[in-house]
Protein backbone atom coordinates (compact mmCIF):
# COMPACT_ATOMS: atom_id res chain seq x y z
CA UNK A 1 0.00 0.00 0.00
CA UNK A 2 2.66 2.44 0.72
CA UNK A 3 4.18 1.30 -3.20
CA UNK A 4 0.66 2.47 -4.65
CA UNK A 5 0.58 5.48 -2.25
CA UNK A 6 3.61 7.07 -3.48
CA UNK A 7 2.49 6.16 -7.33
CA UNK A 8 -0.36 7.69 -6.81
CA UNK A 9 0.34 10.70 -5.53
CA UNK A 10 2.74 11.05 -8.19
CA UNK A 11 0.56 10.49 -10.68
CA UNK A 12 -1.85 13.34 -9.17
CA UNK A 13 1.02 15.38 -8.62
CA UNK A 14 2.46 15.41 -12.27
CA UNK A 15 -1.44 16.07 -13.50
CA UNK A 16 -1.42 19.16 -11.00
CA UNK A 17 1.18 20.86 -12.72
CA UNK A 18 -0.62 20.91 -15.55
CA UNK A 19 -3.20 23.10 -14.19
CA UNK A 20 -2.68 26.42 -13.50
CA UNK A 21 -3.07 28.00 -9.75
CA UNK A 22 -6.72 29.34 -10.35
CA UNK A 23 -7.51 25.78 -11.59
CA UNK A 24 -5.78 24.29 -8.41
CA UNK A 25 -7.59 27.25 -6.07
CA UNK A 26 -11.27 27.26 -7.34
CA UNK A 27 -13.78 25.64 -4.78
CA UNK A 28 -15.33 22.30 -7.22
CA UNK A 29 -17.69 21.60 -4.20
CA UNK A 30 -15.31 18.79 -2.74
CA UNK A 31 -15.27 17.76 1.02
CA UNK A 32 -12.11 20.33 1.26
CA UNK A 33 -13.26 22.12 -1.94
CA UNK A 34 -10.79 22.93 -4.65
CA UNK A 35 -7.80 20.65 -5.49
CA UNK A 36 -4.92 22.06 -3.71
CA UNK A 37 -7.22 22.17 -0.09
CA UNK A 38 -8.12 18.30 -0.86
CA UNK A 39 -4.43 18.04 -1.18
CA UNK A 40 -3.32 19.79 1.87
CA UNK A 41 -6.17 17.62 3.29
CA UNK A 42 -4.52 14.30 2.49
CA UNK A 43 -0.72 15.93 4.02
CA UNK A 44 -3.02 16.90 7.34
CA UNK A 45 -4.58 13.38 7.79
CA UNK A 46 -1.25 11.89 6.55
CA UNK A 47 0.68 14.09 9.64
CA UNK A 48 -2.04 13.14 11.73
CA UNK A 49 -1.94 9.47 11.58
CA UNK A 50 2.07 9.21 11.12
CA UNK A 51 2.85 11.40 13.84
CA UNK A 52 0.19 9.17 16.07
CA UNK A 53 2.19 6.18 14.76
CA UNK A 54 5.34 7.27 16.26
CA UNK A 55 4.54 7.10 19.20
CA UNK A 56 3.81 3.34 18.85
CA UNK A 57 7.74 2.53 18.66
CA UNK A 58 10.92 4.30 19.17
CA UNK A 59 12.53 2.28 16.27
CA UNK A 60 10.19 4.83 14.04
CA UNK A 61 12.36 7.15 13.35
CA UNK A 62 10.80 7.76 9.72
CA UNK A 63 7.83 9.18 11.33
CA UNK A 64 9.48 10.91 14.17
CA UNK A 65 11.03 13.15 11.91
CA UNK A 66 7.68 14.59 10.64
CA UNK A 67 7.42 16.54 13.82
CA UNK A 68 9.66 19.23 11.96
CA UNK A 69 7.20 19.80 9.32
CA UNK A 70 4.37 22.22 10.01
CA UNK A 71 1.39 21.13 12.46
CA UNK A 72 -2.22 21.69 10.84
CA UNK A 73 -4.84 23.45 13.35
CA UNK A 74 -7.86 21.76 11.93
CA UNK A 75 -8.60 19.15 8.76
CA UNK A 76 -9.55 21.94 6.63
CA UNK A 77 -6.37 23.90 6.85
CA UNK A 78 -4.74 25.37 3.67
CA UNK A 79 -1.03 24.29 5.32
CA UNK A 80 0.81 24.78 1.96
CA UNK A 81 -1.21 27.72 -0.90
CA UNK A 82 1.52 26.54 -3.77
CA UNK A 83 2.07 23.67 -5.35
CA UNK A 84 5.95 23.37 -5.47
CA UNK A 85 6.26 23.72 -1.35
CA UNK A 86 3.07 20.80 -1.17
CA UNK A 87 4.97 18.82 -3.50
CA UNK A 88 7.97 18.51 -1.73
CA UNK A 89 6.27 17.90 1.51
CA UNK A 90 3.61 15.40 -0.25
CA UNK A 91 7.20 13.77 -1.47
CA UNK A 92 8.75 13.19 2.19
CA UNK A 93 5.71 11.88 3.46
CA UNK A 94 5.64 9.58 0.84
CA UNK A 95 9.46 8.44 1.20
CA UNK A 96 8.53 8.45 5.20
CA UNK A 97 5.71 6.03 5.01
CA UNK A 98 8.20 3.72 2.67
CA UNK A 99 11.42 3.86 5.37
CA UNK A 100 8.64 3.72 8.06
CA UNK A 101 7.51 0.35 6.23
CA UNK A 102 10.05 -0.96 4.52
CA UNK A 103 13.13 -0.32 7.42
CA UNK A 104 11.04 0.12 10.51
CA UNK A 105 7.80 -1.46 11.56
CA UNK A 106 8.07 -4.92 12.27
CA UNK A 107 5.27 -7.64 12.13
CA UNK A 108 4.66 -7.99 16.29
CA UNK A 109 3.87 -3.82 15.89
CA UNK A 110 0.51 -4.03 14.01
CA UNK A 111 -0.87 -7.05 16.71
CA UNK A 112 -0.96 -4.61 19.78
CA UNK A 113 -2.80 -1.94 19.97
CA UNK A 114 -2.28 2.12 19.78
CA UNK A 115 -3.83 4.65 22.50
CA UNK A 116 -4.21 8.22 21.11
CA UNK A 117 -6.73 11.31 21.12
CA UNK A 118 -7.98 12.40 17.61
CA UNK A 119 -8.81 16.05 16.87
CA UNK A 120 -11.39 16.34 19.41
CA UNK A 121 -9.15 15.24 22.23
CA UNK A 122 -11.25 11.83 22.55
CA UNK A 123 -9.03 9.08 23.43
CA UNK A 124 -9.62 5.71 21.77
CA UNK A 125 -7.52 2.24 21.80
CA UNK A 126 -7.68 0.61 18.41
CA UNK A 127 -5.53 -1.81 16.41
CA UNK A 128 -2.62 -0.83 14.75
CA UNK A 129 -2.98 -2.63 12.24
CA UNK A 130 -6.40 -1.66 11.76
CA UNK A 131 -5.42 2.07 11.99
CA UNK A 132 -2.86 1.74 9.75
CA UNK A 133 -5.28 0.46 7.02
CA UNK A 134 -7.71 3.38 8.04
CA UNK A 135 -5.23 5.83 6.68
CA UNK A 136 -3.89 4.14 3.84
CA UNK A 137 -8.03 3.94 2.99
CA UNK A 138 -8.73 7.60 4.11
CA UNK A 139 -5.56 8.39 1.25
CA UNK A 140 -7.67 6.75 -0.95
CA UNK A 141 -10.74 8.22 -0.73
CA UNK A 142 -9.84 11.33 -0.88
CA UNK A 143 -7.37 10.82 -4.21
CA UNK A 144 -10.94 9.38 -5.70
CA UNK A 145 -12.16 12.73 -4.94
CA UNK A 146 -9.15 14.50 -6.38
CA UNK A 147 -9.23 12.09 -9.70
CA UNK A 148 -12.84 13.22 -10.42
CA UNK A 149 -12.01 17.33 -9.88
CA UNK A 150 -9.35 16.15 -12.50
CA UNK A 151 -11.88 14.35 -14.94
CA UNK A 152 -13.80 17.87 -14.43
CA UNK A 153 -11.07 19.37 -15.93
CA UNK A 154 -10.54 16.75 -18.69
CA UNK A 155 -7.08 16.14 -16.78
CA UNK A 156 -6.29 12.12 -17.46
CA UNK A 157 -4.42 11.01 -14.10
CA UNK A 158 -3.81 7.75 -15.51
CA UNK A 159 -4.43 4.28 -13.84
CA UNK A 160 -5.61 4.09 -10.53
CA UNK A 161 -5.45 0.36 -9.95
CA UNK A 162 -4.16 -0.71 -7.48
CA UNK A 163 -3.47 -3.92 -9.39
CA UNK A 164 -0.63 -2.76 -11.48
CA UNK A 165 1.04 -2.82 -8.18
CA UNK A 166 0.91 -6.50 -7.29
CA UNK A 167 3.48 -8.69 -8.41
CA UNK A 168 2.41 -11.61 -11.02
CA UNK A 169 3.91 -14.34 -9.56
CA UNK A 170 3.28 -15.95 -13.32
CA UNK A 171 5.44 -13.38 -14.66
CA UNK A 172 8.63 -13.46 -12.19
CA UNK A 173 9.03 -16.90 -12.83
């Protein structure tokens, strides 16, 4: 998941830039209404849940590190107004989640559970790895909204399957 996360942000990144800003600005009616707020949207919920997840092990050092990067207020905040300064941000995130993944997390983490408090300073015990699916699932829903505000715009993103990103056993052999 975090393989198709970073493709597809990529893919929704390189159809951004072909948009100009009052294209990436305009309110379409979306949950965080124009492009770049659905965007900053996705970075929020992404900072939310990583920086949540860090607390879950000191060995994730990944995620730690994403306490440097600016703090959003509320789930609607506009953190980053240009594209270049989201991009680069949307890009460590990205590279975070694979480290985080790939270097970090082991198996035994995702069987115990996580304490936090969300946004509204409720405080909930869940399953990692159920929580870690959430937000992996929340990116997704959200990039459906941001593929149709591209269709709008007769902006092709390209495929969004995640099947592309499964190995064919078939073919490796």
């Amino acid at each position: 998941m975090a393989l198709y996360n970073q493709r597809m942000n990529c893919q929704l990144v390189t159809a951004a830039k072909t948009l100009n800003n009052s294209q990436l600005i305009e309110d379409k009616g979306a949950f965080f209404g124009s492009i770049l707020g659905t965007f900053n949207h996705l970075i929020i919920g992404d900072m939310i849940w990583l920086l949540r997840f860090a607390k879950h092990s000191n060995r994730y050092q990944a995620l730690i590190q994403l306490s440097e990067l600016p703090y959003p207020t509320s789930l609607d905040d506009i953190l980053y107004d240009q594209l270049e300064p989201l991009i680069k941000v949307r890009k460590q995130l990205d590279q975070a989640i694979l480290d985080w993944v790939k270097y970090e997390a082991q198996e035994a983490d995702f069987h115990r559970t996580l304490t936090y408090s969300n946004t509204k300073s409720e405080v909930s015990e869940r399953e990692f790895s159920e929580l870690v699916s959430h937000m992996f699932n929340h990116q997704t829903h959200h990039r459906g909204q941001v593929s149709t505000l591209f269709s709008q715009l007769g902006v092709d993103i390209g495929s969004t399957d995640y099947l592309l990103d499964i190995p064919d056993e078939k073919s490796a052999g």
